[in-house]
N, C-alpha and C. Protein backbone atom coordinates (compact mmCIF):
# COMPACT_ATOMS: atom_id res chain seq x y z
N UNK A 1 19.84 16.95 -14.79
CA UNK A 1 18.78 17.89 -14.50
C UNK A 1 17.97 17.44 -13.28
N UNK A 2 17.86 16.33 -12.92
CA UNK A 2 16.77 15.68 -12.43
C UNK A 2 17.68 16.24 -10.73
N UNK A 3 18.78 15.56 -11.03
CA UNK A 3 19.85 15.87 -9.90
C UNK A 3 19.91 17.45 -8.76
N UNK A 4 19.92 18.45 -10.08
CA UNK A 4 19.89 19.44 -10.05
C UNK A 4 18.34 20.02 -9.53
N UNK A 5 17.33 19.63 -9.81
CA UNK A 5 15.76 19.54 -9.58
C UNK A 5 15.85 19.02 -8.13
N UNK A 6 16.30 17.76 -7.39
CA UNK A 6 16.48 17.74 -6.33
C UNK A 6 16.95 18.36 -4.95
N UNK A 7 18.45 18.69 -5.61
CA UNK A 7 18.90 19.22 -5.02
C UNK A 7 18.46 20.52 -4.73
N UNK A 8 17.58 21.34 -5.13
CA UNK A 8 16.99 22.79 -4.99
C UNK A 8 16.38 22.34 -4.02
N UNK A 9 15.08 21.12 -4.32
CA UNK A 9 13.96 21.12 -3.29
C UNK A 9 14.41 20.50 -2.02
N UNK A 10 15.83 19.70 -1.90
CA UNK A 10 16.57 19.54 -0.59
C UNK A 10 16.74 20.78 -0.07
N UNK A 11 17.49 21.71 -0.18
CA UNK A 11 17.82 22.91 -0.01
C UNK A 11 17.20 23.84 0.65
N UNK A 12 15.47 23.63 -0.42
CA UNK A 12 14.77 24.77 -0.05
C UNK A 12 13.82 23.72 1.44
N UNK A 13 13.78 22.33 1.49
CA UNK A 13 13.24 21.78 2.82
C UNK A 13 14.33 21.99 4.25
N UNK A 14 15.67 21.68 3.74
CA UNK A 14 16.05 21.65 5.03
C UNK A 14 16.68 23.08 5.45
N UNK A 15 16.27 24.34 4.53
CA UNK A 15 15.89 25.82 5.21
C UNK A 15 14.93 26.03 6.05
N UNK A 16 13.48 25.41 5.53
CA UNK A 16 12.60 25.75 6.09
C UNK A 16 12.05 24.93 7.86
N UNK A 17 11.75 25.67 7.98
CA UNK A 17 11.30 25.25 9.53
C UNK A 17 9.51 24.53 9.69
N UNK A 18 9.28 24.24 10.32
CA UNK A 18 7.77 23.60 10.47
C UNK A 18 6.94 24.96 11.00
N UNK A 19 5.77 25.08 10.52
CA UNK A 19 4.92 25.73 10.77
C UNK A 19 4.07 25.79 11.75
N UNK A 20 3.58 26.78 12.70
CA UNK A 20 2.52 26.63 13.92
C UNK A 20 1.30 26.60 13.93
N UNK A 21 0.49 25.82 14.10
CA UNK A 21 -0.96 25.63 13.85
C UNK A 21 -1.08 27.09 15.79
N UNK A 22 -2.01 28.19 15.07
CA UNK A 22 -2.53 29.07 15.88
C UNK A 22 -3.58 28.39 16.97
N UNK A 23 -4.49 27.70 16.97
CA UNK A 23 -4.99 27.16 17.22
C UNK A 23 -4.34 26.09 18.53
N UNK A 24 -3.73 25.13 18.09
CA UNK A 24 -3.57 24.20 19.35
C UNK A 24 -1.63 24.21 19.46
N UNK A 25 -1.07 25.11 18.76
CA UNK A 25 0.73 24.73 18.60
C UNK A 25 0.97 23.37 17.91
N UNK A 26 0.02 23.00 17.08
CA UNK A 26 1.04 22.04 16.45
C UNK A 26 2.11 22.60 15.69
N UNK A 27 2.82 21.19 15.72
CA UNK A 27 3.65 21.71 14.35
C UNK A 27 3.44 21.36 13.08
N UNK A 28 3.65 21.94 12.16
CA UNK A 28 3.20 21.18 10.12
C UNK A 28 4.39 21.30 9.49
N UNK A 29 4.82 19.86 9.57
CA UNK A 29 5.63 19.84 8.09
C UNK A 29 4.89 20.02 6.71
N UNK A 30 5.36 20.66 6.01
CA UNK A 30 4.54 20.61 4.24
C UNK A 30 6.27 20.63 3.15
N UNK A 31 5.66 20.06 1.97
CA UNK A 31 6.34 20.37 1.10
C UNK A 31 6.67 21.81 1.19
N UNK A 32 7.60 22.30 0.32
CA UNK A 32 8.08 23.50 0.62
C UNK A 32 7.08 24.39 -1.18
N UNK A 33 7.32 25.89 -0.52
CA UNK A 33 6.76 26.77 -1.97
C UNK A 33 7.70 26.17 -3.18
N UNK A 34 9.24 26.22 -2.95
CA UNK A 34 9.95 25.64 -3.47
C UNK A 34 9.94 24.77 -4.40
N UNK A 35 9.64 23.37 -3.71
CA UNK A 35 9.14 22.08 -4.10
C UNK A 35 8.08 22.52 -4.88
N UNK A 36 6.92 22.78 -4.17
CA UNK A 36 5.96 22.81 -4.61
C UNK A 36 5.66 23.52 -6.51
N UNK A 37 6.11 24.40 -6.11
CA UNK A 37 6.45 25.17 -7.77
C UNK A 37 7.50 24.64 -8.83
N UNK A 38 8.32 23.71 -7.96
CA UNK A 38 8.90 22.90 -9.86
C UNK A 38 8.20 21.97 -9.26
N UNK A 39 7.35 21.55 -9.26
CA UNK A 39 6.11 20.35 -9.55
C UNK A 39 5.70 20.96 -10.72
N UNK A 40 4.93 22.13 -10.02
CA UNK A 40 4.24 22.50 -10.72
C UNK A 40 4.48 23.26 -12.16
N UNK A 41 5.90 23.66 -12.31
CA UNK A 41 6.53 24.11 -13.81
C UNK A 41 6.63 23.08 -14.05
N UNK A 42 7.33 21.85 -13.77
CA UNK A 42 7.44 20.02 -14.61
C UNK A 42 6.07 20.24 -15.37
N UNK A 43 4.89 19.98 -14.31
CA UNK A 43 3.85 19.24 -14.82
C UNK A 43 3.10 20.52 -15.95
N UNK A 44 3.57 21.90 -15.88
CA UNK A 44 2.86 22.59 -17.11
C UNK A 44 3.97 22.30 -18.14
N UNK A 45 5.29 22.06 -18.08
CA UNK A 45 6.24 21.79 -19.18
C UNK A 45 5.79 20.30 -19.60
N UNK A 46 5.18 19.50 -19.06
CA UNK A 46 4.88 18.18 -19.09
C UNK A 46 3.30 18.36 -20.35
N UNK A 47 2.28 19.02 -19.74
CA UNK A 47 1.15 19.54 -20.47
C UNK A 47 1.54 20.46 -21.67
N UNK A 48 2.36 21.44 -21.99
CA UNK A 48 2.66 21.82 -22.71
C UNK A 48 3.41 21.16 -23.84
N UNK A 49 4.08 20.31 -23.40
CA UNK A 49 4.80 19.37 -24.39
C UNK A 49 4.39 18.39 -25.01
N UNK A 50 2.94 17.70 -24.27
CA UNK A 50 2.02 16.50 -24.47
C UNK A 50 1.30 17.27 -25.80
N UNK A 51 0.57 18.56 -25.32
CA UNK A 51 -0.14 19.31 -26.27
C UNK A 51 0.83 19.15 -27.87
N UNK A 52 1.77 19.44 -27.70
CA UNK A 52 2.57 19.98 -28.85
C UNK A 52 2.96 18.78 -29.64
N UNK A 53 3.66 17.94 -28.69
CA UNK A 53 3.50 16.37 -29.40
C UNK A 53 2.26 16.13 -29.96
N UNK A 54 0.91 15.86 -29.57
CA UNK A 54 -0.04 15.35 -29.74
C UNK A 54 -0.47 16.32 -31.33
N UNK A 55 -0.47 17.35 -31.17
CA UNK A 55 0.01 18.48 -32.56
C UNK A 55 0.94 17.98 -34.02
N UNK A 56 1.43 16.98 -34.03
CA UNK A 56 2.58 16.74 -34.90
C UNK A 56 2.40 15.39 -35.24
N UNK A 57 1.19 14.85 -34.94
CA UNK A 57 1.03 13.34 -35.51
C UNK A 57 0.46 13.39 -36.42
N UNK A 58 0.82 12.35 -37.51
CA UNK A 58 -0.20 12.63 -38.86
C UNK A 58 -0.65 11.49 -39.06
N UNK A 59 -0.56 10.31 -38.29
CA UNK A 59 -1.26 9.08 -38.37
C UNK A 59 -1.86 8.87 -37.61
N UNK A 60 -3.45 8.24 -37.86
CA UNK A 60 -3.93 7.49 -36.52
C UNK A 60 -3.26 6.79 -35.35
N UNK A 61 -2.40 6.21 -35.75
CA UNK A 61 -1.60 4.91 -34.77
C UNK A 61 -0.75 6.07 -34.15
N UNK A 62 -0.34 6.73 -34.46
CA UNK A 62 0.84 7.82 -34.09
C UNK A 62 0.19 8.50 -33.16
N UNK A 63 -0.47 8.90 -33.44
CA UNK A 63 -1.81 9.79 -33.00
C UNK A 63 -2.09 8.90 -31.51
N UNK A 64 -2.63 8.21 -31.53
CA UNK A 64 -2.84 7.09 -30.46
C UNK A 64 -1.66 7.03 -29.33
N UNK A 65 -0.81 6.39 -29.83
CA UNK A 65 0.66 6.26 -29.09
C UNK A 65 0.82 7.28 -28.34
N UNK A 66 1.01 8.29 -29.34
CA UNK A 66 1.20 10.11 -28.27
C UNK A 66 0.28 10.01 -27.05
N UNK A 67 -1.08 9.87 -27.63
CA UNK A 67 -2.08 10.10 -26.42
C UNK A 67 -1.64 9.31 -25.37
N UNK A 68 -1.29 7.81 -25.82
CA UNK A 68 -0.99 6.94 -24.59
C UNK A 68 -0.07 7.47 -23.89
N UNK A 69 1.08 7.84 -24.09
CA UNK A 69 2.04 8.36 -23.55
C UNK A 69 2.08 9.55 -22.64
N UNK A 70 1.55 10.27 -23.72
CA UNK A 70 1.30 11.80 -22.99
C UNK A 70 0.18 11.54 -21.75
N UNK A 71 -0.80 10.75 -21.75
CA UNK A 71 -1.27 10.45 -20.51
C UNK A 71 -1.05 9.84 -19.53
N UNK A 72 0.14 8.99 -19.63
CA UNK A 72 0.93 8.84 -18.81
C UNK A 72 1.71 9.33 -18.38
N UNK A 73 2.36 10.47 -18.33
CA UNK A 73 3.72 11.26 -18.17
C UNK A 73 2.22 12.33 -17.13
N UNK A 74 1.20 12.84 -17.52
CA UNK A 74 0.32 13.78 -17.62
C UNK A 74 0.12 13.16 -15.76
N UNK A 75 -0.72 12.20 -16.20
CA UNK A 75 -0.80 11.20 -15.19
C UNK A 75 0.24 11.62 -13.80
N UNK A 76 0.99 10.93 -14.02
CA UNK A 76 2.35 10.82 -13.27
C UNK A 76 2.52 12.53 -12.82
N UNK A 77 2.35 13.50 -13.65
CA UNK A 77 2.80 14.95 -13.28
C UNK A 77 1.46 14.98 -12.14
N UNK A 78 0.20 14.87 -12.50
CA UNK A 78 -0.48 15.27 -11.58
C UNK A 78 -0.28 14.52 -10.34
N UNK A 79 -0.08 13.62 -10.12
CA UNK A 79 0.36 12.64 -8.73
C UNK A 79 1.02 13.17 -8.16
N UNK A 80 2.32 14.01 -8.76
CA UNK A 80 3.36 14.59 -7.80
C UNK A 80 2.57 15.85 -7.41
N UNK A 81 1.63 17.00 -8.22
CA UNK A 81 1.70 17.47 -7.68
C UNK A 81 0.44 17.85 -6.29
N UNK A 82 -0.23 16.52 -6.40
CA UNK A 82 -1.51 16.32 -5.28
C UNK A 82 -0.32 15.90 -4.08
N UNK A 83 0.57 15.34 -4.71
CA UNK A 83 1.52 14.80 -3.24
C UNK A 83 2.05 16.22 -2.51
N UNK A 84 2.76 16.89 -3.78
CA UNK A 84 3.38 18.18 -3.37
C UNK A 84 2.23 19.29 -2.58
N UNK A 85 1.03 19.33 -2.91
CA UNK A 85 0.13 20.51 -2.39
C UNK A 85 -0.87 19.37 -1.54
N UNK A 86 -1.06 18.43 -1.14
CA UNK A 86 -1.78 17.76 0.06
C UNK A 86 -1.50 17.15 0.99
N UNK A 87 -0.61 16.38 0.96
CA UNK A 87 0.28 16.10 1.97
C UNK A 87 1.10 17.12 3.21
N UNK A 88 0.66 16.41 4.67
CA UNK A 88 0.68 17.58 5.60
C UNK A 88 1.22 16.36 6.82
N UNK A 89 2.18 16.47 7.85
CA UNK A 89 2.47 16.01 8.78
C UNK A 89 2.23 16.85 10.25
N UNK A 90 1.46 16.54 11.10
CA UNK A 90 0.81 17.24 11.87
C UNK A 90 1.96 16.98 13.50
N UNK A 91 2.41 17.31 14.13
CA UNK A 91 2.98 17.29 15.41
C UNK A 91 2.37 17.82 16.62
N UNK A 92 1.71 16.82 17.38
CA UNK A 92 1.11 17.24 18.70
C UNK A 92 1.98 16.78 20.12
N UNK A 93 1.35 17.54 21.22
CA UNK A 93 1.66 16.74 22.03
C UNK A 93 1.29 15.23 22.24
N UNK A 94 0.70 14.78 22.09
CA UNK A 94 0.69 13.26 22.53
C UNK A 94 0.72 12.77 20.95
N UNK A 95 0.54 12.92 19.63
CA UNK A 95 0.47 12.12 18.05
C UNK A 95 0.84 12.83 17.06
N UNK A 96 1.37 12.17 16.18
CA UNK A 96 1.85 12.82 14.82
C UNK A 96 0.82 12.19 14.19
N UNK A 97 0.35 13.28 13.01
CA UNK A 97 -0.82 13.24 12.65
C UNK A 97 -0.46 13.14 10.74
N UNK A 98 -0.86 12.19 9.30
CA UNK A 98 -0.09 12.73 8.24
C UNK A 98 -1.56 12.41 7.48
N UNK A 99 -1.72 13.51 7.17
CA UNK A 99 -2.90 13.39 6.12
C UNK A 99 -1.81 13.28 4.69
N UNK A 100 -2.85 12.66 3.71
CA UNK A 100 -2.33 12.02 1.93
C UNK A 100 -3.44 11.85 1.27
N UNK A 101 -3.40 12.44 0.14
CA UNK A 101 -4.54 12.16 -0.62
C UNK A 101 -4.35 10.42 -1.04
N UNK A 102 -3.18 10.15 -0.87
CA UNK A 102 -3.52 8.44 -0.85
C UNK A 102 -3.64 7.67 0.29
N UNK A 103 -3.30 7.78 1.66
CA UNK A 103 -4.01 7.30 2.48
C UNK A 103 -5.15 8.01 3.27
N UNK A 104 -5.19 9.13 3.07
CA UNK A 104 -6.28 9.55 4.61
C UNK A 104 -5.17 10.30 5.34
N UNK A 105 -5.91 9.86 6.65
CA UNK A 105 -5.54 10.47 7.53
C UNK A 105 -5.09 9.11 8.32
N UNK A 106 -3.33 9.47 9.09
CA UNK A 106 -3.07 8.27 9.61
C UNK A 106 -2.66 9.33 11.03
N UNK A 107 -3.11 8.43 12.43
CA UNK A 107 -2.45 8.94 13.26
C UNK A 107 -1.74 8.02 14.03
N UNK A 108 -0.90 8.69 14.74
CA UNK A 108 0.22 7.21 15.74
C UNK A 108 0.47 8.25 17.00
N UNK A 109 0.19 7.70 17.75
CA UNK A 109 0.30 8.55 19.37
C UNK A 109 1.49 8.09 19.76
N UNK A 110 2.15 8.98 20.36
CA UNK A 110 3.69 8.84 20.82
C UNK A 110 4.06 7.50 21.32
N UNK A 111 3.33 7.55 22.41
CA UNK A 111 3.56 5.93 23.11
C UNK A 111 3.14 4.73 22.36
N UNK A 112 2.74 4.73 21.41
CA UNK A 112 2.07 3.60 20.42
C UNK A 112 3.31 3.63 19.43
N UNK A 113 4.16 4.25 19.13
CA UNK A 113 5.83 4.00 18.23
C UNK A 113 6.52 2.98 18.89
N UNK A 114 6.23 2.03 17.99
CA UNK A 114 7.06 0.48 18.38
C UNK A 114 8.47 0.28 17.67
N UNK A 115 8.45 1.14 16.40
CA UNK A 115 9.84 0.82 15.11
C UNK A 115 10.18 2.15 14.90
N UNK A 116 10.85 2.78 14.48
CA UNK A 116 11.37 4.08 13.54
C UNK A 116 12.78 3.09 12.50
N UNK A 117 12.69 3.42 11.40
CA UNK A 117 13.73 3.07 10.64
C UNK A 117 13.62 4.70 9.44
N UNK A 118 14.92 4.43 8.78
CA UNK A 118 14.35 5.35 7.41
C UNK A 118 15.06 4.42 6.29
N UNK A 119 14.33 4.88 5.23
CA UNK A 119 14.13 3.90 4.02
C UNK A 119 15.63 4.70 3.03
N UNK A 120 16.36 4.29 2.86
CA UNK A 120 17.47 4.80 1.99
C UNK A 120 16.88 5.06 0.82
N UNK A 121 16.07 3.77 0.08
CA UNK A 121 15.47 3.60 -1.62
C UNK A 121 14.08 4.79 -2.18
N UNK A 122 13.30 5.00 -0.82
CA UNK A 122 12.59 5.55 -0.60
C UNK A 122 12.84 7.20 -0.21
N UNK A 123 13.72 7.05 0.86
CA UNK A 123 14.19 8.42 1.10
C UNK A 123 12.72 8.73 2.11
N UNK A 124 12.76 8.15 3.07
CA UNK A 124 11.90 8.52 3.62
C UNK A 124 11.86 7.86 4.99
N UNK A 125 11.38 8.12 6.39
CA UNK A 125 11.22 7.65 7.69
C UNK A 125 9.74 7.08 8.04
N UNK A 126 10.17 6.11 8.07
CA UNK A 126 9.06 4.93 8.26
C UNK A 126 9.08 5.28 10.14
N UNK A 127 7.40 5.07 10.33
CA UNK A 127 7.45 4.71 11.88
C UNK A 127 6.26 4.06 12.05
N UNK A 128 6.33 3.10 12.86
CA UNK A 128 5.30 1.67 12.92
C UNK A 128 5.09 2.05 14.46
N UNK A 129 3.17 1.92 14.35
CA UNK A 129 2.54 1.53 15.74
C UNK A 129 2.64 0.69 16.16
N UNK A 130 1.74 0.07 17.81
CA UNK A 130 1.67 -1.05 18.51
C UNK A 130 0.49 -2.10 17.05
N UNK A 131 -0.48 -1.38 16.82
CA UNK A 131 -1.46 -1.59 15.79
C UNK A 131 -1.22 -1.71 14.80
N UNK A 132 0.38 -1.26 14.04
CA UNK A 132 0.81 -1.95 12.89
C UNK A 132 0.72 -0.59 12.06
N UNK A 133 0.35 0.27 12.61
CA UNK A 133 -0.12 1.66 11.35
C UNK A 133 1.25 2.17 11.18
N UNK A 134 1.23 2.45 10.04
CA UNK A 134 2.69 2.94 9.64
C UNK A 134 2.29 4.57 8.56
N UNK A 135 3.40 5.37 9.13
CA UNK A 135 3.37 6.55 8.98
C UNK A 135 4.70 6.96 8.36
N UNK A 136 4.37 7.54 6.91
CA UNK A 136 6.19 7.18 6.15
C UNK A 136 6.04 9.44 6.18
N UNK A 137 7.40 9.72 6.28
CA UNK A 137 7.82 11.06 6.59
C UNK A 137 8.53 11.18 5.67
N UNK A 138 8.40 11.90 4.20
CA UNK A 138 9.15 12.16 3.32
C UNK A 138 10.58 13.06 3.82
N UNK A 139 11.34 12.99 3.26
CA UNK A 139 12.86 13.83 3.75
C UNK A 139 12.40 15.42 2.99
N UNK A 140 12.08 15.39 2.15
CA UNK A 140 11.76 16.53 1.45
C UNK A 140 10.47 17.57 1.99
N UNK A 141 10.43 17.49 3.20
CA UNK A 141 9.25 17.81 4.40
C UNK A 141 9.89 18.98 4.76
N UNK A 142 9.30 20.29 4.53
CA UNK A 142 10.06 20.88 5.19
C UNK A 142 9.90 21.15 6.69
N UNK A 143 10.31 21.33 7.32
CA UNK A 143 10.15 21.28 8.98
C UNK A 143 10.53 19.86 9.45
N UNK A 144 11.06 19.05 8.81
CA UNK A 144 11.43 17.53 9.38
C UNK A 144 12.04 17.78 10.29
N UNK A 145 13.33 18.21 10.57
CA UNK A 145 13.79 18.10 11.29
C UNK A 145 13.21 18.00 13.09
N UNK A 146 12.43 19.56 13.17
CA UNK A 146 11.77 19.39 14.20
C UNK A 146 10.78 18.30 14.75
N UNK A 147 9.96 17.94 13.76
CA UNK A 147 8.98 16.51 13.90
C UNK A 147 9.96 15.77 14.50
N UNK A 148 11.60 15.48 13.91
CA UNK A 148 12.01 14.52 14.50
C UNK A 148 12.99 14.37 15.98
N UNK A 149 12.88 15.56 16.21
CA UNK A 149 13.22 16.18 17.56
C UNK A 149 12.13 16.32 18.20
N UNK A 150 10.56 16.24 17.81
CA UNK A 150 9.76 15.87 19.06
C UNK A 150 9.71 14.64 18.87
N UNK A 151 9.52 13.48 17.84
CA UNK A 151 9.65 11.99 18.10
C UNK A 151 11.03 11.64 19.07
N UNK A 152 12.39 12.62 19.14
CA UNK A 152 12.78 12.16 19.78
C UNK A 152 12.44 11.94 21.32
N UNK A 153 12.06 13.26 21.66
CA UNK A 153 11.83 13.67 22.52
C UNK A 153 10.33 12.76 23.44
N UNK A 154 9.44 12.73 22.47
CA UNK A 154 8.07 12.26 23.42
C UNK A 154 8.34 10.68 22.67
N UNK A 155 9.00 10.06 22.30
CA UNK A 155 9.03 9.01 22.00
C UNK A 155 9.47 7.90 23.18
N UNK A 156 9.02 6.74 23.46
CA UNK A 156 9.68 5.94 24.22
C UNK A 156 11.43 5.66 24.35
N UNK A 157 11.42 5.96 25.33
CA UNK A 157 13.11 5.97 25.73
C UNK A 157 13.73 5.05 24.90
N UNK A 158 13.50 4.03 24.81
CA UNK A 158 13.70 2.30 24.40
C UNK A 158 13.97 2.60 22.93
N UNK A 159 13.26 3.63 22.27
CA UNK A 159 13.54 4.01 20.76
C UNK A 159 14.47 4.53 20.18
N UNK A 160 15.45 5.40 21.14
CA UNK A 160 16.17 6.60 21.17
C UNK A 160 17.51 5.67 20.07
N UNK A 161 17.59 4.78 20.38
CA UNK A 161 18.68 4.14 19.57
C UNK A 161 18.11 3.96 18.09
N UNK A 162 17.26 3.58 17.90
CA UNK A 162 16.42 3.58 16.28
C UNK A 162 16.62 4.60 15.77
N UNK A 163 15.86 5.66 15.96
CA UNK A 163 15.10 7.33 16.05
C UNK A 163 17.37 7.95 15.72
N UNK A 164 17.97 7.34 16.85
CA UNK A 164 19.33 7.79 16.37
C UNK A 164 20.27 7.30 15.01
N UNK A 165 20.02 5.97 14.78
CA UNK A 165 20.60 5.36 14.12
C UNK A 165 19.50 6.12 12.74
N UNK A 166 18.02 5.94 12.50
CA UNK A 166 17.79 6.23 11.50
C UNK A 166 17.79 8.27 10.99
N UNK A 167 18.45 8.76 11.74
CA UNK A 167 18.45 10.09 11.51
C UNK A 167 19.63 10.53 10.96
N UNK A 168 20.94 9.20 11.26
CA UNK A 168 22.20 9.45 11.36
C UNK A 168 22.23 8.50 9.71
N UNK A 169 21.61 7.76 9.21
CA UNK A 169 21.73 7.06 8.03
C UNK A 169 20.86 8.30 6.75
N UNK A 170 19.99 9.09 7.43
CA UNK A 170 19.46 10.38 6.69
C UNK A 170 20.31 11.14 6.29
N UNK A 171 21.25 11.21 7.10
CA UNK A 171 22.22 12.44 6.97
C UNK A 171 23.35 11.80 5.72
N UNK A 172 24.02 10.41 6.33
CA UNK A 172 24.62 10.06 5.78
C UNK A 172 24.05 10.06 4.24
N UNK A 173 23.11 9.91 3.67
CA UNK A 173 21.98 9.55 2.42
C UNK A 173 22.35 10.75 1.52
């Protein structure tokens, strides 16, 4: 199932294209509607099921356990889906920009990309400043692709072999 759950929200990211900020032409990667909505059926099948468990205990200790549990699973559902509906990768001319409700706001200006790798375990493209700031690009982004056709592009020449090698180990993934 889980497999099958993936593979949709692959599908429905590497359909979608990056979005235009009206304003200045950026570009926005976001999770996709896709993605975004089996988050969000998990985490009400997740609440719905906690409820119903938590319904069927007839002991204190039992009783307890459920709660622990179910607030953890509960837990865990809401994380994905603040990741799935806040998380935003911004593409300018001169910086890629990635707001997260767990870091902030990180920015890295083109010429300040010292590393690009992508993370196989992670599933995701790491890229490291002169300053050490590191900016991770989920694969499940929809509009990646383009972000990574302007990193190719406004990125230091000197990178083009990284930026190639880690796009070509994405694919392979």
């Amino acid at each position: 199932m889980t497999r099958l759950i993936l593979a949709l929200m692959r599908r429905s990211a590497d359909a979608a294209v990056a979005e235009r900020d009206g304003v200045g032409g950026d570009r926005i990667a976001r999770y996709t509607g896709v993605a975004r909505g089996i988050v969000i059926a998990v985490f009400a099948f997740l609440f719905a099921g906690s409820a119903f468990a938590i319904s069927q205990q007839s002991t204190r200790y039992a009783l307890l356990v459920t709660c622990v549990e179910c607030s953890a699973f509960l837990l865990l559902g809401a994380a994905l889906v603040l990741e799935m509906t806040r998380v935003e990768a911004r593409c300018s001319v001169c910086e890629l920009r990635l707001s997260s409700p767990w870091s902030g706001e990180r920015k890295l200006r083109w010429d300040d990309v010292v590393h690009v790798r992508f993370s196989r375990a992670a599933n995701w493209f790491v890229l490291r400043g002169r300053d050490g700031t590191k900016i991770r690009l989920a694969t499940l982004l929809g509009g990646l692709p383009e972000l990574l056709d302007d990193l190719k592009r406004r990125a230091d020449p000197a990178l083009q072999s990284q930026i190639d090698t880690a796009i070509a180990q994405w694919k392979r993934h």
